[in-house]
N, C-alpha and C. Protein backbone atom coordinates (compact mmCIF):
# COMPACT_ATOMS: atom_id res chain seq x y z
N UNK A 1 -5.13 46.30 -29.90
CA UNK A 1 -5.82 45.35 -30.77
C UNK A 1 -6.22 44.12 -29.96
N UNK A 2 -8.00 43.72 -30.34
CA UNK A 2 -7.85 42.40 -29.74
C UNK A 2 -6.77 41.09 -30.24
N UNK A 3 -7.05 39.80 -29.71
CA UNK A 3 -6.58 39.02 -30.21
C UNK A 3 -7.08 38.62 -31.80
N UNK A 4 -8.32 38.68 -32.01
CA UNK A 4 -9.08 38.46 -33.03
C UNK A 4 -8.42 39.70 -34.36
N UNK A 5 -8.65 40.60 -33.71
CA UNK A 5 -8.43 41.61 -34.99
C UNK A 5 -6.69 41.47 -35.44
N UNK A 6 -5.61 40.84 -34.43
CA UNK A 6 -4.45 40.54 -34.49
C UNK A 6 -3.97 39.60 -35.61
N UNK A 7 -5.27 38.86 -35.56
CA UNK A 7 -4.90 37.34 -36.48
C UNK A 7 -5.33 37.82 -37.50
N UNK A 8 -6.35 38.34 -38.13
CA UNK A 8 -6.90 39.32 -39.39
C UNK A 8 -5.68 40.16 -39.95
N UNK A 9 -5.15 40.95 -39.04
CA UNK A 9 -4.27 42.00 -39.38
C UNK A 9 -3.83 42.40 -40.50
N UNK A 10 -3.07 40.95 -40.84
CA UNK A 10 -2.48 40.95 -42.05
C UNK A 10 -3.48 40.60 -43.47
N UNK A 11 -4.34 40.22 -43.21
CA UNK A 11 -5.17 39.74 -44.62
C UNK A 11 -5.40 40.88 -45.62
N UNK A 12 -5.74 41.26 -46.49
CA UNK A 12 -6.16 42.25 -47.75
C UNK A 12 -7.25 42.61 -47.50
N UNK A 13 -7.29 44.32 -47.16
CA UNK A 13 -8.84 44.67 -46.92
C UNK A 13 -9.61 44.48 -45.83
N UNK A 14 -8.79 43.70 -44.78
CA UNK A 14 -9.12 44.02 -43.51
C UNK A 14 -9.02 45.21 -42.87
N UNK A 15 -10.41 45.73 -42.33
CA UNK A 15 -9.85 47.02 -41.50
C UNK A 15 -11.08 46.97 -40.54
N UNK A 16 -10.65 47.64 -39.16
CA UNK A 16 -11.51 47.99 -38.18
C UNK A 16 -11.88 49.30 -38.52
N UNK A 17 -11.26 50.62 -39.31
CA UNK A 17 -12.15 51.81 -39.67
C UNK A 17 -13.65 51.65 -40.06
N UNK A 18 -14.16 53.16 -39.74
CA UNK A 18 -15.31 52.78 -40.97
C UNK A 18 -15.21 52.80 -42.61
N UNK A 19 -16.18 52.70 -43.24
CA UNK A 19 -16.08 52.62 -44.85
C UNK A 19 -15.98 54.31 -45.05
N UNK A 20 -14.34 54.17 -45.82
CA UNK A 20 -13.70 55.45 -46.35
C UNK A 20 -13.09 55.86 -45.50
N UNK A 21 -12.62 55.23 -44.59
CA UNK A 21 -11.62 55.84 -43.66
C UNK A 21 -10.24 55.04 -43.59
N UNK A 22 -10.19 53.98 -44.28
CA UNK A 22 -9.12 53.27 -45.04
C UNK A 22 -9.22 51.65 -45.28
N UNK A 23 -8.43 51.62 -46.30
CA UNK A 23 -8.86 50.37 -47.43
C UNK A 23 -8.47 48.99 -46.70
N UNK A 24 -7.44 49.04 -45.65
CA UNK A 24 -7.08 47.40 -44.79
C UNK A 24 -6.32 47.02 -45.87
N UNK A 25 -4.99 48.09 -46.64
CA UNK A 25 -4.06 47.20 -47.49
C UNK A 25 -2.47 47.48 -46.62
N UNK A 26 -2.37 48.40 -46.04
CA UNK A 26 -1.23 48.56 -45.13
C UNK A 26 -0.34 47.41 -44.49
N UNK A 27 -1.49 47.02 -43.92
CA UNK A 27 -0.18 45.66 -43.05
C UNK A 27 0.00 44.41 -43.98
N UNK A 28 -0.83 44.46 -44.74
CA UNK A 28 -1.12 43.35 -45.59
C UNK A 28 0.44 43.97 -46.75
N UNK A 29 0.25 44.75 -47.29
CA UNK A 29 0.89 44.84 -47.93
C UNK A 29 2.78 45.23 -47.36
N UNK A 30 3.28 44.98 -46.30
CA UNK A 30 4.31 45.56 -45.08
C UNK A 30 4.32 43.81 -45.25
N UNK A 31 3.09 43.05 -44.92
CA UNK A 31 3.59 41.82 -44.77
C UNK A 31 4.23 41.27 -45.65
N UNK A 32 3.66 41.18 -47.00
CA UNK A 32 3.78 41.04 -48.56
C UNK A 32 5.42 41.18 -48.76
N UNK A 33 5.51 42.48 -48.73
CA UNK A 33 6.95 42.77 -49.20
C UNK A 33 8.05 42.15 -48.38
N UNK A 34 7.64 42.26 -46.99
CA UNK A 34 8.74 41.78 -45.89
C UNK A 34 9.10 40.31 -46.07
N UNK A 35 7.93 39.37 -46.32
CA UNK A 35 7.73 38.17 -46.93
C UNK A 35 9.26 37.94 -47.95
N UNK A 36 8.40 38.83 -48.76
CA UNK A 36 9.49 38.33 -50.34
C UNK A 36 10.83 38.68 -49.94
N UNK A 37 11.13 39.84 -49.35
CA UNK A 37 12.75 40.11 -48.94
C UNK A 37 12.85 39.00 -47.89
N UNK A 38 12.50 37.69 -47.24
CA UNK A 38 13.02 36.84 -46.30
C UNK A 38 12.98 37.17 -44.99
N UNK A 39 11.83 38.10 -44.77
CA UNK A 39 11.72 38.64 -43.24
C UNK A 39 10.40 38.36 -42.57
N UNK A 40 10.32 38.77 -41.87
CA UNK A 40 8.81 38.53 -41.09
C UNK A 40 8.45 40.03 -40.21
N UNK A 41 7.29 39.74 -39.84
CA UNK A 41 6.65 40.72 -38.97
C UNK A 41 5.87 40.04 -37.94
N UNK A 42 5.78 40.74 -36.75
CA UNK A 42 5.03 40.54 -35.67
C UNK A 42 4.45 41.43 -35.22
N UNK A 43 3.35 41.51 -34.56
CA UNK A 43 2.51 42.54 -33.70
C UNK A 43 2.64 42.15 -32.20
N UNK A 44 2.97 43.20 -31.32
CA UNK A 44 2.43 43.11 -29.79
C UNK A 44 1.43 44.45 -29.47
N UNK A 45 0.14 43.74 -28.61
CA UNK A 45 -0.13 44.89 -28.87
C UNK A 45 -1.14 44.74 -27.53
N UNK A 46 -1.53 45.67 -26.52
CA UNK A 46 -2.38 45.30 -25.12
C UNK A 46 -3.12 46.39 -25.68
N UNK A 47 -4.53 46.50 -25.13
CA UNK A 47 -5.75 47.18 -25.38
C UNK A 47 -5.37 48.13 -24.72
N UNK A 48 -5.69 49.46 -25.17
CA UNK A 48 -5.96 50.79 -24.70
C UNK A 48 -4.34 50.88 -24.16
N UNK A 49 -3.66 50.53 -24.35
CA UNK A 49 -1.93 51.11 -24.19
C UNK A 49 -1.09 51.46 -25.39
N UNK A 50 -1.69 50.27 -26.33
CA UNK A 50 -1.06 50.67 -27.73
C UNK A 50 -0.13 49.24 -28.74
N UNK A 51 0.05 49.36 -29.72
CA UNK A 51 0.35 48.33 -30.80
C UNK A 51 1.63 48.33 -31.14
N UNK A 52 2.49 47.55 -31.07
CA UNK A 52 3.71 47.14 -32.08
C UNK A 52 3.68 46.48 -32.84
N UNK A 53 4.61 47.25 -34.10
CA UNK A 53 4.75 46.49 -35.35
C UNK A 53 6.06 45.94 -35.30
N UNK A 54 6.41 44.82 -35.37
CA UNK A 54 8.29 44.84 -35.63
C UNK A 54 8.34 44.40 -37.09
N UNK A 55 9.43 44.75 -37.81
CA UNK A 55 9.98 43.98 -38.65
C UNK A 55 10.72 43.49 -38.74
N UNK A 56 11.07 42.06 -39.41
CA UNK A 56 12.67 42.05 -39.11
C UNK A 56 13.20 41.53 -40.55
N UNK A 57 14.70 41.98 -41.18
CA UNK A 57 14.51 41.71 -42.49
C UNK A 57 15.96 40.99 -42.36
N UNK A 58 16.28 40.00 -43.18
CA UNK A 58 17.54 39.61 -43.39
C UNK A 58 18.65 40.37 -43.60
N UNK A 59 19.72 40.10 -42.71
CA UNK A 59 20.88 41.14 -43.37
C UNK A 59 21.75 40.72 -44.36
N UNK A 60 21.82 41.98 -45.02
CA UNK A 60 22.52 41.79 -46.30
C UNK A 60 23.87 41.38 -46.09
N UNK A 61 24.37 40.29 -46.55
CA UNK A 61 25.66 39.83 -47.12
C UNK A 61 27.16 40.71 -47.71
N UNK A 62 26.20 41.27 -48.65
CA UNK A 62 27.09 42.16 -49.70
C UNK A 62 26.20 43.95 -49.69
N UNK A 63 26.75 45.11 -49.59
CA UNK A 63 26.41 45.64 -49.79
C UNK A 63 26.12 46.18 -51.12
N UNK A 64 24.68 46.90 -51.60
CA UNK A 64 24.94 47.41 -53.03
C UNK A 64 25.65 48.63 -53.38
N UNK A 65 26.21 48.79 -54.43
CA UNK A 65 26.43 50.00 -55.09
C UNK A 65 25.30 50.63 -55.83
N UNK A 66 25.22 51.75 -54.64
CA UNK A 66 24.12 52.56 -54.74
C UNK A 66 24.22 53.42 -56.64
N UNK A 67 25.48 53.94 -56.57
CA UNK A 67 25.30 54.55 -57.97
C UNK A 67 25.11 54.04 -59.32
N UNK A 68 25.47 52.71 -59.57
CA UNK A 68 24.94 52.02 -60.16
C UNK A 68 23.46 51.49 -60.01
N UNK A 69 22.96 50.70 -59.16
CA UNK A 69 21.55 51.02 -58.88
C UNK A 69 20.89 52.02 -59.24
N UNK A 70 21.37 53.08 -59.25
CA UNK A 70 20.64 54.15 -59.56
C UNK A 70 20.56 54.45 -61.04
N UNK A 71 21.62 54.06 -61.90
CA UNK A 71 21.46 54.65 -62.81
C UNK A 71 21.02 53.88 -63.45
N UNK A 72 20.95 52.30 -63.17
CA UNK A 72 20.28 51.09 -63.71
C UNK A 72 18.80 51.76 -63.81
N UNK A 73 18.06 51.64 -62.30
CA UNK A 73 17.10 52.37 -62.36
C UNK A 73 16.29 53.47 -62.88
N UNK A 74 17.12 54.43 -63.13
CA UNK A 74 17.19 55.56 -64.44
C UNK A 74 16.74 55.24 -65.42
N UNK A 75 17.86 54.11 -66.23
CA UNK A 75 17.49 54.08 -67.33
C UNK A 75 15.87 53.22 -67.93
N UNK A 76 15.84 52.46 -66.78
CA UNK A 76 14.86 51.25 -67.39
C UNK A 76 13.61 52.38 -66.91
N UNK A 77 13.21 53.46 -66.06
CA UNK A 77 12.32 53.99 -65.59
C UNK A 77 12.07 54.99 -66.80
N UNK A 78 13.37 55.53 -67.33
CA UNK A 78 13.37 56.70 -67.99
C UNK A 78 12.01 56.84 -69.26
N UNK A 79 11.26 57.23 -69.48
CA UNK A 79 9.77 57.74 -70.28
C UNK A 79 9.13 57.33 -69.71
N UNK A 80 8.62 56.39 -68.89
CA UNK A 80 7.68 55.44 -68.77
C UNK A 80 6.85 56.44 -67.69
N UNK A 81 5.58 56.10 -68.28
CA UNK A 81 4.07 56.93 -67.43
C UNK A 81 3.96 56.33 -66.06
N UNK A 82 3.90 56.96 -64.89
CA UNK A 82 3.25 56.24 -63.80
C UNK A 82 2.72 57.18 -63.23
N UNK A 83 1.30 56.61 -62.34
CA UNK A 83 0.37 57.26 -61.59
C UNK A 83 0.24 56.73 -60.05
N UNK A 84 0.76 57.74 -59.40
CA UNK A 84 1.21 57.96 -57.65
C UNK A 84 -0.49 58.01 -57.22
N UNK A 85 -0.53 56.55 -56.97
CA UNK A 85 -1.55 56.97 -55.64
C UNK A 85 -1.61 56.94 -54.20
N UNK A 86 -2.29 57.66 -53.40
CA UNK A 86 -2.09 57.23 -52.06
C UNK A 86 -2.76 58.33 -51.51
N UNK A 87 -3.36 57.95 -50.12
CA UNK A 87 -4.40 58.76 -49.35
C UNK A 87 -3.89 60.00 -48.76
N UNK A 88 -2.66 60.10 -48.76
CA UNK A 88 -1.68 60.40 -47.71
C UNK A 88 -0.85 62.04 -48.98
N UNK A 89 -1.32 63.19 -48.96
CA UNK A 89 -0.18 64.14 -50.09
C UNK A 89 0.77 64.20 -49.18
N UNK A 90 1.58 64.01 -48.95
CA UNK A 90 2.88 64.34 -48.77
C UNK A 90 3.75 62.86 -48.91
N UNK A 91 3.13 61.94 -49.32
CA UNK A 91 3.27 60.83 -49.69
C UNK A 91 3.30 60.60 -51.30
N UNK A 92 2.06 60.95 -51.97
CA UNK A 92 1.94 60.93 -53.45
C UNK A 92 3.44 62.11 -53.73
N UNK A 93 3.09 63.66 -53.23
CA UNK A 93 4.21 64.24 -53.54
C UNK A 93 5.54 63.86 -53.91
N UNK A 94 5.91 63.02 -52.57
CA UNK A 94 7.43 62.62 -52.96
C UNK A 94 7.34 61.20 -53.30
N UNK A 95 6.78 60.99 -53.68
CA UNK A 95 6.69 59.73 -54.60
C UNK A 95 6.76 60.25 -55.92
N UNK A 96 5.69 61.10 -56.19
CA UNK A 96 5.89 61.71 -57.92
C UNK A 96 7.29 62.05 -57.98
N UNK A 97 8.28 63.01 -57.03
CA UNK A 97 9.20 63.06 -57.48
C UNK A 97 10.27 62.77 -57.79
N UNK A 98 10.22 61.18 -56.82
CA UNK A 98 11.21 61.04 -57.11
C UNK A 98 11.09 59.99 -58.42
N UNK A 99 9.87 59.59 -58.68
CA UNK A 99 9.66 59.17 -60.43
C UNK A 99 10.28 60.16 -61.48
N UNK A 100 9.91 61.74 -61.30
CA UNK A 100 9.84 62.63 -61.90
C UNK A 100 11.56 62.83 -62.40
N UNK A 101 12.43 62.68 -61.26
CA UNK A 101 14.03 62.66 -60.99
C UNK A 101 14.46 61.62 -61.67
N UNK A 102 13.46 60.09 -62.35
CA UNK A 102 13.94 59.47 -62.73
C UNK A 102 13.78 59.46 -64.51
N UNK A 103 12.74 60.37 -64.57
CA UNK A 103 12.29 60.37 -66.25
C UNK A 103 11.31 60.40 -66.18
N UNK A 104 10.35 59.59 -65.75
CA UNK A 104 9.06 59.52 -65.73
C UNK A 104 8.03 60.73 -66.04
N UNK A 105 6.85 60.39 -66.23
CA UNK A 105 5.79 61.49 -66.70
C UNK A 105 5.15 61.32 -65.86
N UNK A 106 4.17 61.65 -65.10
CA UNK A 106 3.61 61.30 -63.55
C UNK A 106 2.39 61.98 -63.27
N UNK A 107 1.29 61.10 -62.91
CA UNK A 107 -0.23 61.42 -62.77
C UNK A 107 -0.46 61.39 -61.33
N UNK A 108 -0.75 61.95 -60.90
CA UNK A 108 -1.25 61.66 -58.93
C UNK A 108 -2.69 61.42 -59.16
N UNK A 109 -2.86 60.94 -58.29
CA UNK A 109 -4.51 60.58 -58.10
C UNK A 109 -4.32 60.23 -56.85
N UNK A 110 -5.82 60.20 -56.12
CA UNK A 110 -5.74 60.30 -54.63
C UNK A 110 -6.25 58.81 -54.52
């Protein structure tokens, strides 16, 4: 990546593809989330050798209890409609299922 396309990176809908070869919500959205959990991201990246992504996320304090989580999750998920999108099937796939594992009714769309 140049320097230019580095500083873009992260914005919404930035992309160096052509049109339909992907939307520029990836890093933007990697940034987004990493953000809200108290972490950051950086890129290194030299032309024609190749790009790093790092993340780095705060470490947790307390660990969770996963089985509770889960069943919390269960319940508040349990009927509720959702529609898996993403460019990527083997991505929508296990995404539907594991909605599907939670109750959910589940639409894919690409």
């Amino acid at each position: 990546m140049t320097a230019d396309v580095i500083e873009r990176a992260f914005e919404p809908f930035f992309t160096t593809k052509e049109i339909g070869e992907g939307t520029g919500l990836g890093l933007s959205m990697v940034f987004g989330v990493v953000r809200q959990s108290g972490g950051t991201v950086r890129i290194h990246s030299r032309l024609r050798e190749g790009t790093t992504v790092q993340v780095y996320l705060p470490r947790a304090i307390k660990g969770a209890s996963t089985d509770s989580a889960q069943r919390l999750g269960a319940r508040v998920l349990a009927g509720a409609r959702v529609m898996v999108v993403d460019h990527d099937p083997d991505v929508r796939w296990i995404t539907a299922e594991q909605f599907r594992e939670n109750g959910c009714t589940v639409t894919r769309g690409r």
